[in-house]
PDB file of N, CA and C in Angstrom:
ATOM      1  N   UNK A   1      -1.469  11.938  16.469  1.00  0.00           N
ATOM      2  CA  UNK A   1      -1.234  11.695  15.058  1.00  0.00           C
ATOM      3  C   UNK A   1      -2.584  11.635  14.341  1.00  0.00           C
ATOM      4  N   UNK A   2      -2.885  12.642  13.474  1.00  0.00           N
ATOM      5  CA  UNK A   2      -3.838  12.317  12.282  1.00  0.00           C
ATOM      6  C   UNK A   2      -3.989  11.105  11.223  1.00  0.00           C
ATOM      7  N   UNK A   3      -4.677  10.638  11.240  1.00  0.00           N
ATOM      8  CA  UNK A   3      -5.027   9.091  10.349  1.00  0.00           C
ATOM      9  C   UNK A   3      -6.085   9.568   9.680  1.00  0.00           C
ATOM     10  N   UNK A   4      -5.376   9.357   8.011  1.00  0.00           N
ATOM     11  CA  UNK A   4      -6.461   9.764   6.785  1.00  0.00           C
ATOM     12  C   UNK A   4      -6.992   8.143   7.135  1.00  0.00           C
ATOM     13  N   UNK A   5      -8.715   8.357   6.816  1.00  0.00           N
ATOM     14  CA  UNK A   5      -9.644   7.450   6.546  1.00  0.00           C
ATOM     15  C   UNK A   5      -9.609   6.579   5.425  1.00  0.00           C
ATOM     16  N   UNK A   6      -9.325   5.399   4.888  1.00  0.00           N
ATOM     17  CA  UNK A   6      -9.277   4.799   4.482  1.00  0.00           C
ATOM     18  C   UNK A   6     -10.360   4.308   4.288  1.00  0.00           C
ATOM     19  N   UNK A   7     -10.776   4.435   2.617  1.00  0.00           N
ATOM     20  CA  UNK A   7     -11.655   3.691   1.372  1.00  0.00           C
ATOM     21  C   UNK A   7     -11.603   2.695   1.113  1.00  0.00           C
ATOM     22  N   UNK A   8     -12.097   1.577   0.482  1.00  0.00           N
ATOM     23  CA  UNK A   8     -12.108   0.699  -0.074  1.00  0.00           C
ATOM     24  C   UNK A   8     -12.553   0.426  -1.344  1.00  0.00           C
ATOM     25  N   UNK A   9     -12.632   0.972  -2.519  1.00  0.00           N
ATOM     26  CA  UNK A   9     -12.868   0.779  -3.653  1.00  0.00           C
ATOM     27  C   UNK A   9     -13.997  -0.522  -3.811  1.00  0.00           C
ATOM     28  N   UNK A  10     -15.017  -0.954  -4.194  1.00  0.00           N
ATOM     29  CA  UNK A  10     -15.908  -2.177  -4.689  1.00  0.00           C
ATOM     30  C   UNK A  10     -14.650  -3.350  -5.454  1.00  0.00           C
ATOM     31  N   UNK A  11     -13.976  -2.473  -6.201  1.00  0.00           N
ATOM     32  CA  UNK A  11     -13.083  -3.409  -7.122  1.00  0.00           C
ATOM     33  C   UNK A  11     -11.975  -3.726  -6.219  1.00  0.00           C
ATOM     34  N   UNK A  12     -11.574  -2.613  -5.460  1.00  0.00           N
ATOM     35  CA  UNK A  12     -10.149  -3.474  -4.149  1.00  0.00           C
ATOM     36  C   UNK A  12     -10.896  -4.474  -3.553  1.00  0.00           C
ATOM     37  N   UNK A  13     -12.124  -4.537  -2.751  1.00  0.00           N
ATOM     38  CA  UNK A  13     -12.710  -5.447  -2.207  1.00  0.00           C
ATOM     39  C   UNK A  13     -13.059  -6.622  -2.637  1.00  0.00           C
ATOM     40  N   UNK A  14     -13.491  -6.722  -3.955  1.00  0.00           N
ATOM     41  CA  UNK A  14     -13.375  -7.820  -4.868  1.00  0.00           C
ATOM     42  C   UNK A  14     -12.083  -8.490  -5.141  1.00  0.00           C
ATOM     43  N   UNK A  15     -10.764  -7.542  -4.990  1.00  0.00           N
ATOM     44  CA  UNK A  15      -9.841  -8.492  -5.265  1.00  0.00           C
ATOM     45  C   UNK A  15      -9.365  -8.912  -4.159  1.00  0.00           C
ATOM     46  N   UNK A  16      -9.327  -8.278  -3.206  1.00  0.00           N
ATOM     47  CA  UNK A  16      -9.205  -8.821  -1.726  1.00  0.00           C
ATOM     48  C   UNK A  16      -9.788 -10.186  -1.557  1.00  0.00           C
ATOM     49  N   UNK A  17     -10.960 -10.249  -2.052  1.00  0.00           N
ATOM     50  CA  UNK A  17     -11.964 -11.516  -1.552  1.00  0.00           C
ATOM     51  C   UNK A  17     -11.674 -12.491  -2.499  1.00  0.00           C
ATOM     52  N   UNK A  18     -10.956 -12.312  -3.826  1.00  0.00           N
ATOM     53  CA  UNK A  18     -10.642 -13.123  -4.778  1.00  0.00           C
ATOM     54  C   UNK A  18      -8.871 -13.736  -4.357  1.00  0.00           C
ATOM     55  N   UNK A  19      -8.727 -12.969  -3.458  1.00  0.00           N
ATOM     56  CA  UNK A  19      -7.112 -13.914  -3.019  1.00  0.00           C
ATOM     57  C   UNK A  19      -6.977 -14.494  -2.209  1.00  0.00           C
ATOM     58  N   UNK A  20      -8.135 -14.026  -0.995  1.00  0.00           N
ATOM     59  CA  UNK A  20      -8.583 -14.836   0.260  1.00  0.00           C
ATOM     60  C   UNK A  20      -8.907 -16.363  -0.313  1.00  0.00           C
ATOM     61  N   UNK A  21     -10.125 -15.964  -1.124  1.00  0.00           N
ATOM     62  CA  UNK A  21     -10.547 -17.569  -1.375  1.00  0.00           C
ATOM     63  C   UNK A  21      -9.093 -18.238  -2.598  1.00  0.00           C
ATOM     64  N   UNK A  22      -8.609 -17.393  -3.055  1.00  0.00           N
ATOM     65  CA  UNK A  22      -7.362 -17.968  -3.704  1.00  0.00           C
ATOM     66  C   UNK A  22      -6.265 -19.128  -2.477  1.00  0.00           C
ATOM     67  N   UNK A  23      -6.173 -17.977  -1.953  1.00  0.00           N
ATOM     68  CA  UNK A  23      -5.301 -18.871  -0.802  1.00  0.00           C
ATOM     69  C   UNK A  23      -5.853 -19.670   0.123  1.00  0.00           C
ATOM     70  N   UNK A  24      -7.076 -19.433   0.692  1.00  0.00           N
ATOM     71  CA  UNK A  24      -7.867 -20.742   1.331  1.00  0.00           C
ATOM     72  C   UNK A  24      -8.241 -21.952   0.581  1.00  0.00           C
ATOM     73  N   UNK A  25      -7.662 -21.929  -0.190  1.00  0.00           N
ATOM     74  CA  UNK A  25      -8.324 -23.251  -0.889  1.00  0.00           C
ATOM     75  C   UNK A  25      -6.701 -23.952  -0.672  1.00  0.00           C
ATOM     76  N   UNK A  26      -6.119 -23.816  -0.382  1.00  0.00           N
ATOM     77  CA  UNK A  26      -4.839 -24.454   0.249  1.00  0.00           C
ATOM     78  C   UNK A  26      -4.243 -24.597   1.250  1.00  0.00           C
ATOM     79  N   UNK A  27      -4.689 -22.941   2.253  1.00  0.00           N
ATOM     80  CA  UNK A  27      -4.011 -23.181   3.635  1.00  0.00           C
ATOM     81  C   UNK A  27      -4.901 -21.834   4.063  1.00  0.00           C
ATOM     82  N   UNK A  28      -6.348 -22.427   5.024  1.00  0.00           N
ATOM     83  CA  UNK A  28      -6.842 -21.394   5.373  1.00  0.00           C
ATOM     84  C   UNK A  28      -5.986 -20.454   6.053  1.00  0.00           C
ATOM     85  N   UNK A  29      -5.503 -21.247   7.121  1.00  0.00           N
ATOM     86  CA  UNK A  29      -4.773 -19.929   8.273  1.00  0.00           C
ATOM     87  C   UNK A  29      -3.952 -19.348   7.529  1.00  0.00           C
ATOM     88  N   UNK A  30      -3.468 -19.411   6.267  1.00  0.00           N
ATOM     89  CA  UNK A  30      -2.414 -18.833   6.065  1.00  0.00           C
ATOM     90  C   UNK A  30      -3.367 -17.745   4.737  1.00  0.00           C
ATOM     91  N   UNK A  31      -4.630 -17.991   4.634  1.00  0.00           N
ATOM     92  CA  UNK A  31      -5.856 -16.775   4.396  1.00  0.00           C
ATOM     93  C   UNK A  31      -5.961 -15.808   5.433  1.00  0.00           C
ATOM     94  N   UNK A  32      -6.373 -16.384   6.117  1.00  0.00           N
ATOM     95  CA  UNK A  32      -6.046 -15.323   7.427  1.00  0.00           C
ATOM     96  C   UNK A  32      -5.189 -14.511   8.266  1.00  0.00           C
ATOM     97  N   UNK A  33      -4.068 -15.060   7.990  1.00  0.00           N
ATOM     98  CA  UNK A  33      -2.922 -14.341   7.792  1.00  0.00           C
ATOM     99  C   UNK A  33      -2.475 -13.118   7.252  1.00  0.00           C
ATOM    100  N   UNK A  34      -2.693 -13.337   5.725  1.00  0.00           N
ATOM    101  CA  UNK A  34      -3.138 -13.136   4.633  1.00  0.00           C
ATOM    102  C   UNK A  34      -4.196 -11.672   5.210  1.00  0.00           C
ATOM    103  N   UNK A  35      -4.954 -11.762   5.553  1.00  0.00           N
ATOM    104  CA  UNK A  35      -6.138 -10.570   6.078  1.00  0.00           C
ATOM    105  C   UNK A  35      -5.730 -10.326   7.207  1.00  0.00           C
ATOM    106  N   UNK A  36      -4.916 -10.763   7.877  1.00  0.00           N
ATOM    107  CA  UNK A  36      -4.534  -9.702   9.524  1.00  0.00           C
ATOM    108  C   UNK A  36      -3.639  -8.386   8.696  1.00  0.00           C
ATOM    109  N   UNK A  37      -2.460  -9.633   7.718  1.00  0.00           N
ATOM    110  CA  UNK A  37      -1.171  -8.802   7.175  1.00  0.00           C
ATOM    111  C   UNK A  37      -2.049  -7.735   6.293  1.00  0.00           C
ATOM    112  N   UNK A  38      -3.037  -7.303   5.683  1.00  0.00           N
ATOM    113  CA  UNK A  38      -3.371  -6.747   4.815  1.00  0.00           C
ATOM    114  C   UNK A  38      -4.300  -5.507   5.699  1.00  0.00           C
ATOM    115  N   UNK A  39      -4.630  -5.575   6.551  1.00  0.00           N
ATOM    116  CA  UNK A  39      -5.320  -4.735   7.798  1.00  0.00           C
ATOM    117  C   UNK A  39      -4.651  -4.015   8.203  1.00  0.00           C
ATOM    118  N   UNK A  40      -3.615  -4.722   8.773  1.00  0.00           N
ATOM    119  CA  UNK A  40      -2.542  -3.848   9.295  1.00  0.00           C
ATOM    120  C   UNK A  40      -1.783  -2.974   8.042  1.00  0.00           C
ATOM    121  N   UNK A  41      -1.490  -3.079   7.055  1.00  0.00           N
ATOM    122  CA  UNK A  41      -0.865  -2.071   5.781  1.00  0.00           C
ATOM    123  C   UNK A  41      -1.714  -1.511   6.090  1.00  0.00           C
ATOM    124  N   UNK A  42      -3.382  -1.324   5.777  1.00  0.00           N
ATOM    125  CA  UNK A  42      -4.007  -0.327   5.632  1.00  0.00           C
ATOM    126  C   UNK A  42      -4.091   0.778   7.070  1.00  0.00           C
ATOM    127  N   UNK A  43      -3.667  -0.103   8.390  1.00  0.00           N
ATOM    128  CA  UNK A  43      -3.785   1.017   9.737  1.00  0.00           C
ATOM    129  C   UNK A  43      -2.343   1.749   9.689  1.00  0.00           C
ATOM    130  N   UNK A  44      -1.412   1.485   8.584  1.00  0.00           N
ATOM    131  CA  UNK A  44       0.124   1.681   8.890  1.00  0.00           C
ATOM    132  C   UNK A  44       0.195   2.849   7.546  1.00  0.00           C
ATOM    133  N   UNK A  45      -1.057   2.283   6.654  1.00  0.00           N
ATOM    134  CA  UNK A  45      -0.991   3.781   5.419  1.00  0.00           C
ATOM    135  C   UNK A  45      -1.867   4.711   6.078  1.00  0.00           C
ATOM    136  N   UNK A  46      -2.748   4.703   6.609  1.00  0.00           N
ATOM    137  CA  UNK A  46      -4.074   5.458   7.216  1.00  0.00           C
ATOM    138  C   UNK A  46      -2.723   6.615   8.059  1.00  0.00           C
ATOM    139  N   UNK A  47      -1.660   5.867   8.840  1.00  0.00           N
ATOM    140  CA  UNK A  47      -1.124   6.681   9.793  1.00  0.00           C
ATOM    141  C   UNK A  47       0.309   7.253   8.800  1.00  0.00           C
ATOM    142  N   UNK A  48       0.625   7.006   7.528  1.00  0.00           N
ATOM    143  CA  UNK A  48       2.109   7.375   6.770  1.00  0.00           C
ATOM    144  C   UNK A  48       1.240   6.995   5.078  1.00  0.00           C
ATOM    145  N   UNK A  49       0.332   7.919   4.766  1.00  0.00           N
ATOM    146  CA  UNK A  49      -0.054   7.819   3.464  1.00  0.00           C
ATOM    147  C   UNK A  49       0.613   8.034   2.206  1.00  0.00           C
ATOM    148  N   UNK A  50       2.307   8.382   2.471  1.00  0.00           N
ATOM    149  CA  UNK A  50       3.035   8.152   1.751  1.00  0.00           C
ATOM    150  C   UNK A  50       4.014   7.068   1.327  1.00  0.00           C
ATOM    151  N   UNK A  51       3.622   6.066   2.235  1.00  0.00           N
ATOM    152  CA  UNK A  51       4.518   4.880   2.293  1.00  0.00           C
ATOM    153  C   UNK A  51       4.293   4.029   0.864  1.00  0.00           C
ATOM    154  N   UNK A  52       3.794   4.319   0.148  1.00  0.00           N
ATOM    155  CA  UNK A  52       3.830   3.899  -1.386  1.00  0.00           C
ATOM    156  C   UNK A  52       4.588   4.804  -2.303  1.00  0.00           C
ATOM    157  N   UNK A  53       5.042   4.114  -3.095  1.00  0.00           N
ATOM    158  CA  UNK A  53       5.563   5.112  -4.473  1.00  0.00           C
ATOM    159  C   UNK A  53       4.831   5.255  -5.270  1.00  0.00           C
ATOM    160  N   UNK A  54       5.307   6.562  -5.872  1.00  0.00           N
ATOM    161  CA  UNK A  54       4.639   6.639  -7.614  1.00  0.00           C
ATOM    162  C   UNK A  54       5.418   5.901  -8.559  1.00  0.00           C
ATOM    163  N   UNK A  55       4.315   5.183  -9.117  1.00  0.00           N
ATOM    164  CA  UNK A  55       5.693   4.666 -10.599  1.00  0.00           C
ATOM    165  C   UNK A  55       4.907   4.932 -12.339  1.00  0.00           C
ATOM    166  N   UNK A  56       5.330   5.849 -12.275  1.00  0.00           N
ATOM    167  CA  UNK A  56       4.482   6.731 -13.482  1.00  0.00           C
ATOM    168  C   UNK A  56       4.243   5.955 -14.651  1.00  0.00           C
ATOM    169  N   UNK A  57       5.528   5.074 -14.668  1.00  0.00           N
ATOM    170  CA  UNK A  57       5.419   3.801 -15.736  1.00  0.00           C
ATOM    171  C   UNK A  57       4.503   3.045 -16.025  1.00  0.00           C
ATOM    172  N   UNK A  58       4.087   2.814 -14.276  1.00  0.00           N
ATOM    173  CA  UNK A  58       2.541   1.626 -14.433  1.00  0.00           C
ATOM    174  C   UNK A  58       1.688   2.417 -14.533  1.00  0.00           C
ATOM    175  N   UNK A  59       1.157   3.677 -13.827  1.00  0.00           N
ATOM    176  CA  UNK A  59       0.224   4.158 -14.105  1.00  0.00           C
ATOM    177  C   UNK A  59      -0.092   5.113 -14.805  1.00  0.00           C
ATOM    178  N   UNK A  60       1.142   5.909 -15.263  1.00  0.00           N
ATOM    179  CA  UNK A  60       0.829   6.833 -16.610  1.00  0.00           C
ATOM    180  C   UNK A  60       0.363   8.493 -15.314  1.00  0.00           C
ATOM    181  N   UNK A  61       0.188   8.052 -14.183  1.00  0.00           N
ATOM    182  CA  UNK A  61      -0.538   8.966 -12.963  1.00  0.00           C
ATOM    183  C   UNK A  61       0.879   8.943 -11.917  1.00  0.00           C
ATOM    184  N   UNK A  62       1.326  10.005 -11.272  1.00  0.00           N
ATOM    185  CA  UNK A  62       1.749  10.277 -10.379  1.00  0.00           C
ATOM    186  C   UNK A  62       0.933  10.276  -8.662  1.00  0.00           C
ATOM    187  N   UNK A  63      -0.289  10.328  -9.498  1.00  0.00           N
ATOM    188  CA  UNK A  63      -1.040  10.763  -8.251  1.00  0.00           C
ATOM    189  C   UNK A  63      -1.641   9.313  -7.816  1.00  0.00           C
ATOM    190  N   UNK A  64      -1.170   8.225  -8.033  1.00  0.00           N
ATOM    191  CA  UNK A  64      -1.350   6.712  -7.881  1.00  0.00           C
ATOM    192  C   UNK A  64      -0.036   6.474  -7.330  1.00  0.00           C
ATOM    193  N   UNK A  65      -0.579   5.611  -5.966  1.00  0.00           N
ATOM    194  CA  UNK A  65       0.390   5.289  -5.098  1.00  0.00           C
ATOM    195  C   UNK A  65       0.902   3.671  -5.517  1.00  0.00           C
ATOM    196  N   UNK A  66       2.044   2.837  -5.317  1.00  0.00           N
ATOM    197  CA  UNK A  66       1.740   1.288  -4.988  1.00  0.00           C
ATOM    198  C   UNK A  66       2.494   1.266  -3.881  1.00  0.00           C
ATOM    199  N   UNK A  67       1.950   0.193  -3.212  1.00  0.00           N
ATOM    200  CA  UNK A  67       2.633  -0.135  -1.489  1.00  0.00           C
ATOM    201  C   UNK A  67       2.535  -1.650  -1.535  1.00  0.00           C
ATOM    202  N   UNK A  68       3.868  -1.851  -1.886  1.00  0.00           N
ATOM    203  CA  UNK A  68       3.891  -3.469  -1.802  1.00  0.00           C
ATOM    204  C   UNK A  68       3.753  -4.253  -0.258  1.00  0.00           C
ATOM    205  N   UNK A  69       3.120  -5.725  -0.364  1.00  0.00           N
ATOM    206  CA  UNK A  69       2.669  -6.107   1.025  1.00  0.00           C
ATOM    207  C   UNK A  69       2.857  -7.282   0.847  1.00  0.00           C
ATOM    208  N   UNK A  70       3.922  -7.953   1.817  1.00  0.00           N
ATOM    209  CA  UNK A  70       4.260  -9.371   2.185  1.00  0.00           C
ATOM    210  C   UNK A  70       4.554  -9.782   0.684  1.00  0.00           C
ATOM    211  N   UNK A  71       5.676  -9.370   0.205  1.00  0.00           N
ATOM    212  CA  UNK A  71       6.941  -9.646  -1.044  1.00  0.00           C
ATOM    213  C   UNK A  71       5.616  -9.969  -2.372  1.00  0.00           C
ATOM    214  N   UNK A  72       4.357 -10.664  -1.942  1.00  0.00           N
ATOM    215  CA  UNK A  72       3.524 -11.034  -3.212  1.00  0.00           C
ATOM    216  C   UNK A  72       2.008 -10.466  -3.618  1.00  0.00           C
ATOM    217  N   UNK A  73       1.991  -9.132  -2.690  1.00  0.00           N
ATOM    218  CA  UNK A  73       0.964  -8.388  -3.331  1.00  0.00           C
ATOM    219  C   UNK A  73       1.191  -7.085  -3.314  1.00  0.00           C
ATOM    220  N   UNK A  74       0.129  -6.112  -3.818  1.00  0.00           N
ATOM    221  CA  UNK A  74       0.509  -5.034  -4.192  1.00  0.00           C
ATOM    222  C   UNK A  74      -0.753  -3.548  -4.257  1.00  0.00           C
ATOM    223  N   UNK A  75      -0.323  -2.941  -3.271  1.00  0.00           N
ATOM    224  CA  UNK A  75      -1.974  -1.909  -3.247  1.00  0.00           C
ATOM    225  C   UNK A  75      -1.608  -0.780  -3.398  1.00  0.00           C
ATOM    226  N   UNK A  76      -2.893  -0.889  -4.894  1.00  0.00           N
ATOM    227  CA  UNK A  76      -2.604   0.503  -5.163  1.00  0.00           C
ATOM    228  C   UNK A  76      -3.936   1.575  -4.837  1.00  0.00           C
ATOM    229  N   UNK A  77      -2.897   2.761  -4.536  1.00  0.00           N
ATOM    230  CA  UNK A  77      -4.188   3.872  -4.113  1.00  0.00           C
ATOM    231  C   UNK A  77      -3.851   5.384  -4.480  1.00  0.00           C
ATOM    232  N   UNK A  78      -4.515   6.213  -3.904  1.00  0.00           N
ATOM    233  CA  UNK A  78      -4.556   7.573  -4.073  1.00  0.00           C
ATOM    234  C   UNK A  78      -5.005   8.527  -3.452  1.00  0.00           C
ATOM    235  N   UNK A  79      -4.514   9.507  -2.556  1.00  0.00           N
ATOM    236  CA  UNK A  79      -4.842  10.191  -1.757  1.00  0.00           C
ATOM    237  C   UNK A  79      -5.836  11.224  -2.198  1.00  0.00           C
ATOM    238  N   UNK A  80      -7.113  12.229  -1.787  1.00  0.00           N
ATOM    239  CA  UNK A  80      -7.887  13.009  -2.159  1.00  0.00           C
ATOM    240  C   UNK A  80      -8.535  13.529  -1.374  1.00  0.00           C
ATOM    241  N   UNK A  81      -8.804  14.680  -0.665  1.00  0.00           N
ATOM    242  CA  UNK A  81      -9.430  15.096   0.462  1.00  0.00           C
ATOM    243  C   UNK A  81      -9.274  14.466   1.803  1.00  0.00           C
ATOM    244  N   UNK A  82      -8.433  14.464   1.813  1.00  0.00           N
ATOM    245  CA  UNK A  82      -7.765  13.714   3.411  1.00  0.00           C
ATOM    246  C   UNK A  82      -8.381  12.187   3.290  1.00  0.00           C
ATOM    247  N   UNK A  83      -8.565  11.466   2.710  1.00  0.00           N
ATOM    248  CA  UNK A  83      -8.850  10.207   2.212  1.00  0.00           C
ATOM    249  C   UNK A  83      -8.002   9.839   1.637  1.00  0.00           C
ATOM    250  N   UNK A  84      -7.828   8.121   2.073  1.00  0.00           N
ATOM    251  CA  UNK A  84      -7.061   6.872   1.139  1.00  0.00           C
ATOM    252  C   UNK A  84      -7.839   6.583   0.159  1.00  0.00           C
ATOM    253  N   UNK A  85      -8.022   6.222  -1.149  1.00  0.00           N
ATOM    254  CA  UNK A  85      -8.703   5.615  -1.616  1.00  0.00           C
ATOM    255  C   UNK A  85      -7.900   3.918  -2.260  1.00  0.00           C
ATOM    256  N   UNK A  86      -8.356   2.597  -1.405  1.00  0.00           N
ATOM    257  CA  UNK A  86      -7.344   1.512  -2.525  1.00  0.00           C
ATOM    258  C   UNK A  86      -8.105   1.245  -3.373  1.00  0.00           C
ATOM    259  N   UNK A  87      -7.757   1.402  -4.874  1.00  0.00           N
ATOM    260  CA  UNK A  87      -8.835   0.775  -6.276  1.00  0.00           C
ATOM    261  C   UNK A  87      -8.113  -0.382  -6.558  1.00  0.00           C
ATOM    262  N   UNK A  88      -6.959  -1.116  -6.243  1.00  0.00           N
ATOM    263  CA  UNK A  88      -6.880  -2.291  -6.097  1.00  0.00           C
ATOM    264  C   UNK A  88      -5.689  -3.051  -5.328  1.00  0.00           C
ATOM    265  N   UNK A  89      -5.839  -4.155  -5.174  1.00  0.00           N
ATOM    266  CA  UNK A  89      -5.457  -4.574  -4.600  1.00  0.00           C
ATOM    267  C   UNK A  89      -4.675  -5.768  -5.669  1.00  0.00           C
ATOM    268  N   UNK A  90      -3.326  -6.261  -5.998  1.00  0.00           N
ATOM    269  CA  UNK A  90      -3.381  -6.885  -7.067  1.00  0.00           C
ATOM    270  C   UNK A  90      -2.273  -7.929  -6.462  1.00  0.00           C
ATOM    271  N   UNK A  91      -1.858  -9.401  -6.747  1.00  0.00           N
ATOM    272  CA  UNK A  91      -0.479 -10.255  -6.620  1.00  0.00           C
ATOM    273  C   UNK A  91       0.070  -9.989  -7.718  1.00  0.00           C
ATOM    274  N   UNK A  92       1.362 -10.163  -7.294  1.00  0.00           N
ATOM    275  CA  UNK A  92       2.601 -10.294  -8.283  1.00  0.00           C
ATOM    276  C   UNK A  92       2.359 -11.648  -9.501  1.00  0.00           C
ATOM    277  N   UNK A  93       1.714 -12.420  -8.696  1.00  0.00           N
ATOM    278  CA  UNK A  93       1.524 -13.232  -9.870  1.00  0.00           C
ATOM    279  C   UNK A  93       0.444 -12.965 -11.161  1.00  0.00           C
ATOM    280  N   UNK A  94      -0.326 -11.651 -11.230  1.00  0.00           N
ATOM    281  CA  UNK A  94      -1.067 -11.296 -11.833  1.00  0.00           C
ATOM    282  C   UNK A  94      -0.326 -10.355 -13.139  1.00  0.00           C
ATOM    283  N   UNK A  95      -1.045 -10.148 -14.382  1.00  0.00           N
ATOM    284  CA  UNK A  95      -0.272  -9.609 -15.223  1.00  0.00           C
ATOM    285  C   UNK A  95      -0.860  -7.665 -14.742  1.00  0.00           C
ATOM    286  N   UNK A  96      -0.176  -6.959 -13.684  1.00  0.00           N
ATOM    287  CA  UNK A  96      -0.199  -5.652 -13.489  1.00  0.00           C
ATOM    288  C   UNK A  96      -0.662  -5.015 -14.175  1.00  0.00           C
ATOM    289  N   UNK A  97       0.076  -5.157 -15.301  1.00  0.00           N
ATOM    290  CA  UNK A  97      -0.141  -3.988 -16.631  1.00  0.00           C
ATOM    291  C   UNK A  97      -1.354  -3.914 -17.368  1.00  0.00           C
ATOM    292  N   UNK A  98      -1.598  -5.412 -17.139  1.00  0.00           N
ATOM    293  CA  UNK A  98      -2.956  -5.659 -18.159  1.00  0.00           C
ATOM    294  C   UNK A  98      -4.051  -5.512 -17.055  1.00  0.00           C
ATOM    295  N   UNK A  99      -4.000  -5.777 -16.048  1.00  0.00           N
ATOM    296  CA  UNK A  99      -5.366  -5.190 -15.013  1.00  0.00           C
ATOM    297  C   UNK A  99      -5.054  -3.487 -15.418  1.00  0.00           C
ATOM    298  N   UNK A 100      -4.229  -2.912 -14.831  1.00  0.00           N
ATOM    299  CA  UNK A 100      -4.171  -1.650 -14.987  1.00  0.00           C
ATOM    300  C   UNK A 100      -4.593  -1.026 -16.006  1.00  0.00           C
ATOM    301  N   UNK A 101      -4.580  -1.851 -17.323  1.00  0.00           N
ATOM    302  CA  UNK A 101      -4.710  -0.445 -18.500  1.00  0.00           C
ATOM    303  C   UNK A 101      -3.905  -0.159 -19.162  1.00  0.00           C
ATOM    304  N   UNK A 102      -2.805  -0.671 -19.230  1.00  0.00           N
ATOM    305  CA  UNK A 102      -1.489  -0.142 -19.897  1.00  0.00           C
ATOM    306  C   UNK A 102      -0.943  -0.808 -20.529  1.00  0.00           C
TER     307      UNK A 102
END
């Protein structure tokens, strides 16, 4: 099986690290958790880079994936030269639309 390489955007990584310390400030292991469950999406899109939808609504782009992860977050990306790219990484408890642009 071929596995597209997976990116990390500066800004996915920032929000990654902004939910880690979100949720460690209440229940580390369950930060860490938190980053096993989020590792594994990315070795499970790397191997099925379609496992996200388009939702043209949020992004106005077809060519923008979202792949929801553990019912309260949400990664979005975009495929391009046999590359993943995630530009973010966002929770449900966040206002989507207004990070996004829309």
């Amino acid at each position: 099986m071929n596995r597209l390489k997976i990116i990390i955007t500066d800004r996915a990584q920032s929000d990654i690290r902004k939910i880690k310390n979100y949720i460690s400030k209440d229940n580390k292991s369950a930060s860490k958790s938190f980053a096993i469950k989020l590792k594994n999406s990315f070795i499970n899109l790397s191997a099925y880079p379609r496992l996200g939808k388009s939702r043209p609504e949020f992004s106005g782009n077809t060519n923008i994936l979202f792949l929801p992860v553990m019912k309260n977050y949400l990664v979005v990306y975009y495929i391009s030269q046999e590359k993943i790219y995630i530009v973010r990484v966002l929770s449900n408890y966040q206002n989507i639309c207004s990070i996004l642009n829309l």
